[in-house]
PDB file of N, CA and C in Angstrom:
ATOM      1  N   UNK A   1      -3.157 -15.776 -52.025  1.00  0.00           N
ATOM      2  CA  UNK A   1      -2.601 -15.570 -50.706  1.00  0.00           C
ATOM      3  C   UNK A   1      -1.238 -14.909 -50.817  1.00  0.00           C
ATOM      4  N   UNK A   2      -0.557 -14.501 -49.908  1.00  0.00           N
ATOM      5  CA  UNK A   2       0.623 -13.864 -49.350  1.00  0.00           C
ATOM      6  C   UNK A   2       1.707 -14.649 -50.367  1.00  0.00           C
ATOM      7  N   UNK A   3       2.007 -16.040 -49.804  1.00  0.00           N
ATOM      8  CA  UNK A   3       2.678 -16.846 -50.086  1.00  0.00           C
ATOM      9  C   UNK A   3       2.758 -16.805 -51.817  1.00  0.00           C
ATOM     10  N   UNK A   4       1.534 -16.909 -52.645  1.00  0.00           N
ATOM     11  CA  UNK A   4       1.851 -17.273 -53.757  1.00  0.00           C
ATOM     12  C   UNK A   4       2.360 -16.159 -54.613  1.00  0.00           C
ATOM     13  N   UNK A   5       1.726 -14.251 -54.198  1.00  0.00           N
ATOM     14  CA  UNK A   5       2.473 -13.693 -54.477  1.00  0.00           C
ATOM     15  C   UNK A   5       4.454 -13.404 -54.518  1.00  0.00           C
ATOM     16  N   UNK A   6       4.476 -14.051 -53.530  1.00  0.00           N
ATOM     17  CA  UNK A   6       5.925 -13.960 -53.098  1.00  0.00           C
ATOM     18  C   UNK A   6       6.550 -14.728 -53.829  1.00  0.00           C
ATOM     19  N   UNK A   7       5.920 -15.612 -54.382  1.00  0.00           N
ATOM     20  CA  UNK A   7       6.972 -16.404 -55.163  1.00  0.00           C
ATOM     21  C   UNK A   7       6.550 -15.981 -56.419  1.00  0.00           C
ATOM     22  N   UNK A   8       6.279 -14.824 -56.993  1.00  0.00           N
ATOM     23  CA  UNK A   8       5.908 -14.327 -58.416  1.00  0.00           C
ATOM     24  C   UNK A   8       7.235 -13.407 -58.236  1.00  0.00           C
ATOM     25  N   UNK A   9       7.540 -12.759 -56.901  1.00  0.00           N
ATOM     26  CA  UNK A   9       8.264 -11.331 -57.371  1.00  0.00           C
ATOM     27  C   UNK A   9      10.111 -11.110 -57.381  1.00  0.00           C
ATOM     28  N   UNK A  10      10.145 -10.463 -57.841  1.00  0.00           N
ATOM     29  CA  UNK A  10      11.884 -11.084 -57.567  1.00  0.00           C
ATOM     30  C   UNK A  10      12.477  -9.572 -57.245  1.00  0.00           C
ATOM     31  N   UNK A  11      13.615  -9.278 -56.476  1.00  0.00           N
ATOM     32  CA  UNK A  11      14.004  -8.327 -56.298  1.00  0.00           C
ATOM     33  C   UNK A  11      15.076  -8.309 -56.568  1.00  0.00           C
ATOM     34  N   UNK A  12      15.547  -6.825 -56.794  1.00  0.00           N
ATOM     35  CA  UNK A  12      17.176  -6.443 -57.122  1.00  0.00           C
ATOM     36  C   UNK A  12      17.565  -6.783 -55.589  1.00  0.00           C
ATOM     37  N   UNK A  13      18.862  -6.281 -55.539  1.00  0.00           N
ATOM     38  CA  UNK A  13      19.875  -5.626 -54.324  1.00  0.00           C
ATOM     39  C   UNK A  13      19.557  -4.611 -53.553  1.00  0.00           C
ATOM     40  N   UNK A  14      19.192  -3.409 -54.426  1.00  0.00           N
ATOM     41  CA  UNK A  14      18.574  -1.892 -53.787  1.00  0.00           C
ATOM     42  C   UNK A  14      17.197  -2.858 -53.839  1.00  0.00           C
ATOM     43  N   UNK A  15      16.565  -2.948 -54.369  1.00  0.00           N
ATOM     44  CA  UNK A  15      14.969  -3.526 -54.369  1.00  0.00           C
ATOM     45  C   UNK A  15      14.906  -4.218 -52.931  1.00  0.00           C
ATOM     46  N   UNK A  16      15.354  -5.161 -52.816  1.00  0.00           N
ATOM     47  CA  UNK A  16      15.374  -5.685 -51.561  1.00  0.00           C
ATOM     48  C   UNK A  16      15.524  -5.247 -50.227  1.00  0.00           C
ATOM     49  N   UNK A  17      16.652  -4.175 -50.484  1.00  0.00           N
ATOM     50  CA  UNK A  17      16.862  -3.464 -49.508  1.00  0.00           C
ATOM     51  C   UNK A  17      16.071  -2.797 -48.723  1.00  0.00           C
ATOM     52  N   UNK A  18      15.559  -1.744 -50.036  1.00  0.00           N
ATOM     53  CA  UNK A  18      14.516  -0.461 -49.459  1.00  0.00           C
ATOM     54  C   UNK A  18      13.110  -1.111 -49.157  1.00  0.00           C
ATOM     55  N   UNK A  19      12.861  -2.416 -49.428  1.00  0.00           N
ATOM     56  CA  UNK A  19      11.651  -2.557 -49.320  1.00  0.00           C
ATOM     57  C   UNK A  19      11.525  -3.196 -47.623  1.00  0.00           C
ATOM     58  N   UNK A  20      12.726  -4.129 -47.006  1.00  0.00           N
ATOM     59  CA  UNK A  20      13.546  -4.052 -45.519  1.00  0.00           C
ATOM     60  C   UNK A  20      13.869  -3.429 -45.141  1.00  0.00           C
ATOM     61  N   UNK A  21      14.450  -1.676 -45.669  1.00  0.00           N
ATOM     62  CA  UNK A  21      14.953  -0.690 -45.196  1.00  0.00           C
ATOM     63  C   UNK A  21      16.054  -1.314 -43.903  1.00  0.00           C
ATOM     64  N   UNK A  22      16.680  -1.840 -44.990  1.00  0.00           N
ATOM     65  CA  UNK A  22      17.861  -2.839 -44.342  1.00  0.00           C
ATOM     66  C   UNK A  22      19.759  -1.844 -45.412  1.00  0.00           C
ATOM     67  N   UNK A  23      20.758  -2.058 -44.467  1.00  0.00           N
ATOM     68  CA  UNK A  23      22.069  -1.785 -45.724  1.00  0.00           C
ATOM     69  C   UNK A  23      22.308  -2.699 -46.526  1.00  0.00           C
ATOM     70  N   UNK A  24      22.778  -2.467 -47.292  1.00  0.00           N
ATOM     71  CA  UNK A  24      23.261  -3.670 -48.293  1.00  0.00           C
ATOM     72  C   UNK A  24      24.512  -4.261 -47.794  1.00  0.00           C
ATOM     73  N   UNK A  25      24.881  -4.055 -46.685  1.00  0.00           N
ATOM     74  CA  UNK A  25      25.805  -4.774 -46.352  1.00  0.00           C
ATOM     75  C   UNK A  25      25.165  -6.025 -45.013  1.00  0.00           C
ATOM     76  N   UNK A  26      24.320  -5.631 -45.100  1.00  0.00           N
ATOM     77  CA  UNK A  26      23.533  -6.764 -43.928  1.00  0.00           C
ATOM     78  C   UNK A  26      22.678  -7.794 -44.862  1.00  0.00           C
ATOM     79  N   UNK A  27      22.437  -7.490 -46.184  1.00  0.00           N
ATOM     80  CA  UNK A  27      22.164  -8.826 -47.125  1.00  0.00           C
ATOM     81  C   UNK A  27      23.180  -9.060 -47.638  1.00  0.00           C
ATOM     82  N   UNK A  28      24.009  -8.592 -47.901  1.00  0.00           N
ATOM     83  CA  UNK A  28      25.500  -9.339 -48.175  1.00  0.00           C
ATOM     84  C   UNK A  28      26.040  -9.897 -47.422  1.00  0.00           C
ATOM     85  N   UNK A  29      25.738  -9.758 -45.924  1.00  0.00           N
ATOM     86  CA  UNK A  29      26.277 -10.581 -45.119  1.00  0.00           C
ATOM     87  C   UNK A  29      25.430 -12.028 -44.877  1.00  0.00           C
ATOM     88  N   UNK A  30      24.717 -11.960 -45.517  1.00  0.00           N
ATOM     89  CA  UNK A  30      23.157 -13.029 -45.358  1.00  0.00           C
ATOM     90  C   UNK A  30      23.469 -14.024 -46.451  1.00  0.00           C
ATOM     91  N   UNK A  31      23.816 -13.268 -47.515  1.00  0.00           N
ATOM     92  CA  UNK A  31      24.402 -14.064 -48.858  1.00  0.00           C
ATOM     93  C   UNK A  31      25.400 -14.775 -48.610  1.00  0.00           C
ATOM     94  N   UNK A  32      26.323 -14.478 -47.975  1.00  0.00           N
ATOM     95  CA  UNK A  32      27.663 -14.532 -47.321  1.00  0.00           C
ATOM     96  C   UNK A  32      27.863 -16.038 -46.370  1.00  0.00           C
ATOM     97  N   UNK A  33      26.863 -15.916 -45.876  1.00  0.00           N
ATOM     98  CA  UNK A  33      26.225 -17.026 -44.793  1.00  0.00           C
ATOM     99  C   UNK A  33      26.056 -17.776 -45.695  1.00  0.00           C
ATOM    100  N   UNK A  34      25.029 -17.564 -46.283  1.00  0.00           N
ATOM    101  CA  UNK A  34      24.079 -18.340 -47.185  1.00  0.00           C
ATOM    102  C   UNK A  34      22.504 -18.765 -46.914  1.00  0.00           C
ATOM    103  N   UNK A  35      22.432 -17.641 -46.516  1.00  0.00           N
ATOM    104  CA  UNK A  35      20.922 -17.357 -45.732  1.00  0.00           C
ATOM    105  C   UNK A  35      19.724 -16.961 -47.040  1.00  0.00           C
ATOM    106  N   UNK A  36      20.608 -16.393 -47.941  1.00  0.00           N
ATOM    107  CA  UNK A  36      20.037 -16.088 -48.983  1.00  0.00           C
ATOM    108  C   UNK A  36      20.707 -16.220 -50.363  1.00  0.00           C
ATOM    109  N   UNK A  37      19.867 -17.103 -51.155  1.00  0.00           N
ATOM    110  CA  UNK A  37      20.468 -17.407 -52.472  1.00  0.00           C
ATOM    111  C   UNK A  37      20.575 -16.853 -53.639  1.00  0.00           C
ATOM    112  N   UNK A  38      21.212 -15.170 -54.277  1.00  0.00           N
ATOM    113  CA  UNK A  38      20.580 -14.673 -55.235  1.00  0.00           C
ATOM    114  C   UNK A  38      20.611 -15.653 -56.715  1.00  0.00           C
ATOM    115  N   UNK A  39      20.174 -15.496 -57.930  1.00  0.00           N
ATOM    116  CA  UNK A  39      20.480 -15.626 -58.977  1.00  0.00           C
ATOM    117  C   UNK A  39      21.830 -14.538 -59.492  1.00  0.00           C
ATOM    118  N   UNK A  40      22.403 -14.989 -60.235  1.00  0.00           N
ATOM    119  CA  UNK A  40      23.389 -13.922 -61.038  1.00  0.00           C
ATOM    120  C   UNK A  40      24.735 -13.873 -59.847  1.00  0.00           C
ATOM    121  N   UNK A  41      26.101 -13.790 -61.286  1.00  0.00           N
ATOM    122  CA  UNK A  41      27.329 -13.681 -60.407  1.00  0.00           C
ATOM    123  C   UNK A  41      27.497 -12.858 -59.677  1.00  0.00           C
ATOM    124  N   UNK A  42      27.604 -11.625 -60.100  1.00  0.00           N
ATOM    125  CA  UNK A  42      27.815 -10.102 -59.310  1.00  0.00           C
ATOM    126  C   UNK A  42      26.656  -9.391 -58.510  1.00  0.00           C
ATOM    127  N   UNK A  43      27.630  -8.480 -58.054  1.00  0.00           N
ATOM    128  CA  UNK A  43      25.944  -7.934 -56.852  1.00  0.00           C
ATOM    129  C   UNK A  43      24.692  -7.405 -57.859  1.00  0.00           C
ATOM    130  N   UNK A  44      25.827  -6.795 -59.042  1.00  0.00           N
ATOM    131  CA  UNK A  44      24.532  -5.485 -59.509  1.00  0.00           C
ATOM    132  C   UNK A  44      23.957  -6.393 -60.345  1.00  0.00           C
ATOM    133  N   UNK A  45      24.031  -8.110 -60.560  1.00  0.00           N
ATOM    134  CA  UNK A  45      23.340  -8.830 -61.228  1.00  0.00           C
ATOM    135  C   UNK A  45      22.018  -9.432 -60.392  1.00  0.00           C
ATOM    136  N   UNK A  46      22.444  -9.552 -58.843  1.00  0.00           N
ATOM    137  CA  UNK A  46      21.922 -10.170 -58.170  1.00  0.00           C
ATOM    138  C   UNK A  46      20.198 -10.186 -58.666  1.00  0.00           C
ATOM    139  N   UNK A  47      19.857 -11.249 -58.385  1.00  0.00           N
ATOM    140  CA  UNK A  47      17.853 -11.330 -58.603  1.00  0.00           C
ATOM    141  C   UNK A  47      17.880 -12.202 -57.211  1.00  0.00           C
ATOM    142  N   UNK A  48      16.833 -11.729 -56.498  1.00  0.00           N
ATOM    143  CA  UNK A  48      16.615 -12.451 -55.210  1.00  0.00           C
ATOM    144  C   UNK A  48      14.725 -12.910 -55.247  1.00  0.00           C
ATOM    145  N   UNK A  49      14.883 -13.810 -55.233  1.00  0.00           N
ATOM    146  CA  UNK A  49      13.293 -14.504 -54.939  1.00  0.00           C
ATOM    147  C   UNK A  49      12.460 -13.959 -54.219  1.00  0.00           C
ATOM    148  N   UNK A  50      10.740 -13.757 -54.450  1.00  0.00           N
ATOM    149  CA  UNK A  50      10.029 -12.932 -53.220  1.00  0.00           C
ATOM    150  C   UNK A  50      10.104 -13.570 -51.537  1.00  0.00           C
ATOM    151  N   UNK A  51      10.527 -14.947 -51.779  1.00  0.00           N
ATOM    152  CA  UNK A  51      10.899 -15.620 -50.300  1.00  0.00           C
ATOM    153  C   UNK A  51      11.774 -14.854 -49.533  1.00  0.00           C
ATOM    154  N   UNK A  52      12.696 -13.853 -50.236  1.00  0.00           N
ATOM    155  CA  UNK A  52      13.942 -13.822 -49.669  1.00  0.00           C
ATOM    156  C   UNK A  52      13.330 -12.779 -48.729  1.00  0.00           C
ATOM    157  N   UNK A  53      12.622 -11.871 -48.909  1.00  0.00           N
ATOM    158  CA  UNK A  53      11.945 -10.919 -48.764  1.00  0.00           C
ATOM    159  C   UNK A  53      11.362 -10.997 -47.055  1.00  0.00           C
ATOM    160  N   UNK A  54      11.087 -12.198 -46.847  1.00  0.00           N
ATOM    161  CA  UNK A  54      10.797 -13.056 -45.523  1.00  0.00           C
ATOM    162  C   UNK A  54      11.553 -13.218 -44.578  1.00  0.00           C
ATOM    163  N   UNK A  55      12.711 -13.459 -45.355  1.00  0.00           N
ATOM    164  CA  UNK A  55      13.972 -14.360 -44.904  1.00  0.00           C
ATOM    165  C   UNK A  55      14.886 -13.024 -44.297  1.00  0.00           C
ATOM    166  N   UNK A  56      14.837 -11.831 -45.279  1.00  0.00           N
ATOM    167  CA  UNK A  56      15.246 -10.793 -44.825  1.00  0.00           C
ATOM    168  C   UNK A  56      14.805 -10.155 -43.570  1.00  0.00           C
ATOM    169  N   UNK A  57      13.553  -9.829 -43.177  1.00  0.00           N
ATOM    170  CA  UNK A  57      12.556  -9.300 -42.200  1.00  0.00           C
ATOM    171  C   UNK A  57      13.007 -10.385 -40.920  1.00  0.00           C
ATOM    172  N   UNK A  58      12.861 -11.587 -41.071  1.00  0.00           N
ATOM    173  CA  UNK A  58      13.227 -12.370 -39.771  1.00  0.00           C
ATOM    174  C   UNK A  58      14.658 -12.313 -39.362  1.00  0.00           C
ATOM    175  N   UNK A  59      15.450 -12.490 -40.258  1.00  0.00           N
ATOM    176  CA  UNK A  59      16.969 -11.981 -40.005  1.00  0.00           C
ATOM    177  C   UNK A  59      17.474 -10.982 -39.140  1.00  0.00           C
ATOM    178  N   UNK A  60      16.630  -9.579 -39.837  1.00  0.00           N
ATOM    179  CA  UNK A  60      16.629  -8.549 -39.196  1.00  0.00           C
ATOM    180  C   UNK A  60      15.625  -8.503 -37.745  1.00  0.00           C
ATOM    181  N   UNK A  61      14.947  -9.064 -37.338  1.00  0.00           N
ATOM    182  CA  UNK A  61      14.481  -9.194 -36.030  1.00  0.00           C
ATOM    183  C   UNK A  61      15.091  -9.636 -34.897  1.00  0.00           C
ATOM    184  N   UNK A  62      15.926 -11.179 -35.650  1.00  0.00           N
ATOM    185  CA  UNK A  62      16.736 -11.885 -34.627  1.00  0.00           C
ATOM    186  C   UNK A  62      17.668 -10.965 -34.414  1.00  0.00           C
ATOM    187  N   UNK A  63      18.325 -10.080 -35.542  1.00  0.00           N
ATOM    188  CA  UNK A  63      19.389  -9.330 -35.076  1.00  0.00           C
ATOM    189  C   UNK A  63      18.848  -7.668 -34.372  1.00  0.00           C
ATOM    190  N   UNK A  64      18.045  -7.298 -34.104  1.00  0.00           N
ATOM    191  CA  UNK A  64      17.794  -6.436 -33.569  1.00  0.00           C
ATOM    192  C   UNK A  64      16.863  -7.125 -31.710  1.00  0.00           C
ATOM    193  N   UNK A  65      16.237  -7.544 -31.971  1.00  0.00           N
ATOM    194  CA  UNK A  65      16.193  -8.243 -31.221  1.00  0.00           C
ATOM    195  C   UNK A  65      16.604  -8.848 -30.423  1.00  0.00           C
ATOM    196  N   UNK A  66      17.531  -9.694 -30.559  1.00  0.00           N
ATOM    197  CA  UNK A  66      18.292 -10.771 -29.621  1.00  0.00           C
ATOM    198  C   UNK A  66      19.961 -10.932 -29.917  1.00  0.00           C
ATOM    199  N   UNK A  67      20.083  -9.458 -30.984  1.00  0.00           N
ATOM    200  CA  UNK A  67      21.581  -9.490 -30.959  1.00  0.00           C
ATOM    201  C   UNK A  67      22.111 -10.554 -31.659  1.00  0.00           C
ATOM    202  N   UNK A  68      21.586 -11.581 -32.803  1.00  0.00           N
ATOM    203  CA  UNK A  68      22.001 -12.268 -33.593  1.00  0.00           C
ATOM    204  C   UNK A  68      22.959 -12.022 -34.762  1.00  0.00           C
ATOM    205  N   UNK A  69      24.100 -12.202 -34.711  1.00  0.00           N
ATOM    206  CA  UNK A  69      24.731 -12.019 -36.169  1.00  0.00           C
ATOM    207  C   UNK A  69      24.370 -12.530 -37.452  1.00  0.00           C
ATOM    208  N   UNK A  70      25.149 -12.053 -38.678  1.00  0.00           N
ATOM    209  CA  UNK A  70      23.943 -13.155 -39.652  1.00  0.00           C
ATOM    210  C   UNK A  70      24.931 -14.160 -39.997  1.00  0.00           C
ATOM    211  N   UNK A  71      25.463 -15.195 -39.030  1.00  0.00           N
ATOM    212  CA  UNK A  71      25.805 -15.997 -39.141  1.00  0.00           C
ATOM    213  C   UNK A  71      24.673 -17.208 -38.801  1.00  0.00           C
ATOM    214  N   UNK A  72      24.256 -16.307 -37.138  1.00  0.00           N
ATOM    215  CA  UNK A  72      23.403 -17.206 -36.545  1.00  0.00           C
ATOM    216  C   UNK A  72      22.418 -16.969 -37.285  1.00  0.00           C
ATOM    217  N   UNK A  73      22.044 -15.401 -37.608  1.00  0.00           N
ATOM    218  CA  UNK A  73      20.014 -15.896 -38.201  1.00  0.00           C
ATOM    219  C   UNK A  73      20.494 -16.482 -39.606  1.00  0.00           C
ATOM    220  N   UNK A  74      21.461 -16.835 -40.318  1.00  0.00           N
ATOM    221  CA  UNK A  74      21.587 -18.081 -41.571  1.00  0.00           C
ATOM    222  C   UNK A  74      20.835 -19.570 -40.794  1.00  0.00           C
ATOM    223  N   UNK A  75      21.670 -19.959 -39.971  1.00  0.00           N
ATOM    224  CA  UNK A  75      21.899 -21.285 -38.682  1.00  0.00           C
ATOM    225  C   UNK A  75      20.162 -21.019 -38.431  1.00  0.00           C
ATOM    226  N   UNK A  76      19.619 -20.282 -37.808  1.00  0.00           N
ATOM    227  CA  UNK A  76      17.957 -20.026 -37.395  1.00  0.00           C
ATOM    228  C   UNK A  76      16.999 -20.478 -38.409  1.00  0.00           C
ATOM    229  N   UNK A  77      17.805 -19.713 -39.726  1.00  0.00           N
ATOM    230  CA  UNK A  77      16.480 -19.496 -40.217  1.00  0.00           C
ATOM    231  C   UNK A  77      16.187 -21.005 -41.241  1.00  0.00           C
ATOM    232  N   UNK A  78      17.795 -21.344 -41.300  1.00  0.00           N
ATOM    233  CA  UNK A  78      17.697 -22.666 -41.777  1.00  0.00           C
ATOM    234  C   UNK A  78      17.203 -23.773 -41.168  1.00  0.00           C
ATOM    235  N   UNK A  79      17.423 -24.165 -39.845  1.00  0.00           N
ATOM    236  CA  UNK A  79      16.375 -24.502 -38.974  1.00  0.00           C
ATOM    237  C   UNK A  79      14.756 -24.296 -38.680  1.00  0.00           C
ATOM    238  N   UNK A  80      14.642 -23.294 -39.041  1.00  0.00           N
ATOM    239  CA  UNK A  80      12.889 -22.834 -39.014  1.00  0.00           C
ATOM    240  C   UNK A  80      12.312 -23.430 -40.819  1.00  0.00           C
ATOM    241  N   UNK A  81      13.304 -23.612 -41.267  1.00  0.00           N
ATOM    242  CA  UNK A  81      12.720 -24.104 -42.637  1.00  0.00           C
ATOM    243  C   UNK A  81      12.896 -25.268 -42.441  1.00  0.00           C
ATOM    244  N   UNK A  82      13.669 -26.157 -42.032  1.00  0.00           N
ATOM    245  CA  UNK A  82      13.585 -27.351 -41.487  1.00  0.00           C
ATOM    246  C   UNK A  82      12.471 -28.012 -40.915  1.00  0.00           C
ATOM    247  N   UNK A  83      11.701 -26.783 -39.669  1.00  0.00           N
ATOM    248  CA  UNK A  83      10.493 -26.538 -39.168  1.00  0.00           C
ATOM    249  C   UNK A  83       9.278 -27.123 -39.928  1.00  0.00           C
ATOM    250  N   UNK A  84       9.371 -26.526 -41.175  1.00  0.00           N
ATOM    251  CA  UNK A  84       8.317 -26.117 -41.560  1.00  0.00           C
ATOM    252  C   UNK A  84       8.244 -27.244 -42.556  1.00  0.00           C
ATOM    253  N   UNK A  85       9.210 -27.722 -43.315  1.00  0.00           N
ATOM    254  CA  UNK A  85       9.418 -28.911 -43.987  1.00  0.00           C
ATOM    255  C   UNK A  85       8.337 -30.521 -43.144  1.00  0.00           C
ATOM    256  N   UNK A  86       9.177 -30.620 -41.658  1.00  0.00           N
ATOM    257  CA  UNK A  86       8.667 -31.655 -40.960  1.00  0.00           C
ATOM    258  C   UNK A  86       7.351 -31.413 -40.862  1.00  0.00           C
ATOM    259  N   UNK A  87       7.109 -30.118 -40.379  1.00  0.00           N
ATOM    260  CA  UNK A  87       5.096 -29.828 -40.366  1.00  0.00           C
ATOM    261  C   UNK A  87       4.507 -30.159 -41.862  1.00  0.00           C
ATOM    262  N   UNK A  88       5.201 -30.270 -42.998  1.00  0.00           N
ATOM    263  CA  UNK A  88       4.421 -30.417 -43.947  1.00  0.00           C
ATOM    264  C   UNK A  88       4.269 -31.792 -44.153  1.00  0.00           C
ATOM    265  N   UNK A  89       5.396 -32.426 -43.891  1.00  0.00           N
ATOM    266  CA  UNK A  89       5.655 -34.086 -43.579  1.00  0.00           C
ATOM    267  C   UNK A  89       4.568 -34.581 -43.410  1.00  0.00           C
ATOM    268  N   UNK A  90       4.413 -34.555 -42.249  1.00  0.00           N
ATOM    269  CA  UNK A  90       3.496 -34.456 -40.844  1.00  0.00           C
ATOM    270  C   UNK A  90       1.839 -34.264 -41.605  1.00  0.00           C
ATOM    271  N   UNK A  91       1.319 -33.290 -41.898  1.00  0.00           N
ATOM    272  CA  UNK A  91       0.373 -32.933 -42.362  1.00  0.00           C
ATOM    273  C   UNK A  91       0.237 -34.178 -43.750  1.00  0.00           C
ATOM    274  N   UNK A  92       1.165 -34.046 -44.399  1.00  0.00           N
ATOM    275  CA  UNK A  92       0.760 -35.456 -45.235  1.00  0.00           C
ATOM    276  C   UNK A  92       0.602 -36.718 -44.616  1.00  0.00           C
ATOM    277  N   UNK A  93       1.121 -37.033 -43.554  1.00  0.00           N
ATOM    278  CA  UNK A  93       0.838 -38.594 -42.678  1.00  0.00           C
ATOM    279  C   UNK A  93      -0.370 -38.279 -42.350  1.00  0.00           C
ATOM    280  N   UNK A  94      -1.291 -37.478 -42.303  1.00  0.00           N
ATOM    281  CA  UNK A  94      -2.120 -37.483 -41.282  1.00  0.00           C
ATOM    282  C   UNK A  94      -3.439 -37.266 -42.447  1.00  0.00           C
TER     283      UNK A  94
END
């Protein structure tokens, strides 16, 4: 499935970017937040998880979309993982 690829692939900085056709200053601002966690100190070290990849695309919606800074889609998206945590909860009680 989708999911299990994504967690095989890891992306650079430019990698990430072009594949969001996003600036690198709008995942730096995500990092910044802490919306997104790379591996490695520096940018040109950065390794970003295939999750992030997700995390990027919804970011960029709220902010085109509904005018979200990436302060708030950090605040969103951490909440929607919150989401998704309790549904899994949930699915195990049941």
């Amino acid at each position: 499935t989708g999911s299990i690829v994504e967690e095989e692939l890891e992306f650079s900085l430019g990698d990430l970017c072009r594949v969001c056709s996003v600036r690198t200053e709008f995942v730096v601002e995500l990092v910044d937040e802490g919306a997104l966690e790379p591996a490695g100190s520096e940018r040109d070290e950065w390794r970003f998880p295939g999750a992030s990849l997700q995390r990027v695309r919804t970011a960029l919606r709220l902010h085109h979309d509904l005018g979200v800074n990436a302060a708030g889609a950090a605040l969103i998206l951490d909440l929607l993982d919150d989401i998704e945590r309790l549904r899994a909860r949930l699915q195990d009680l049941d």
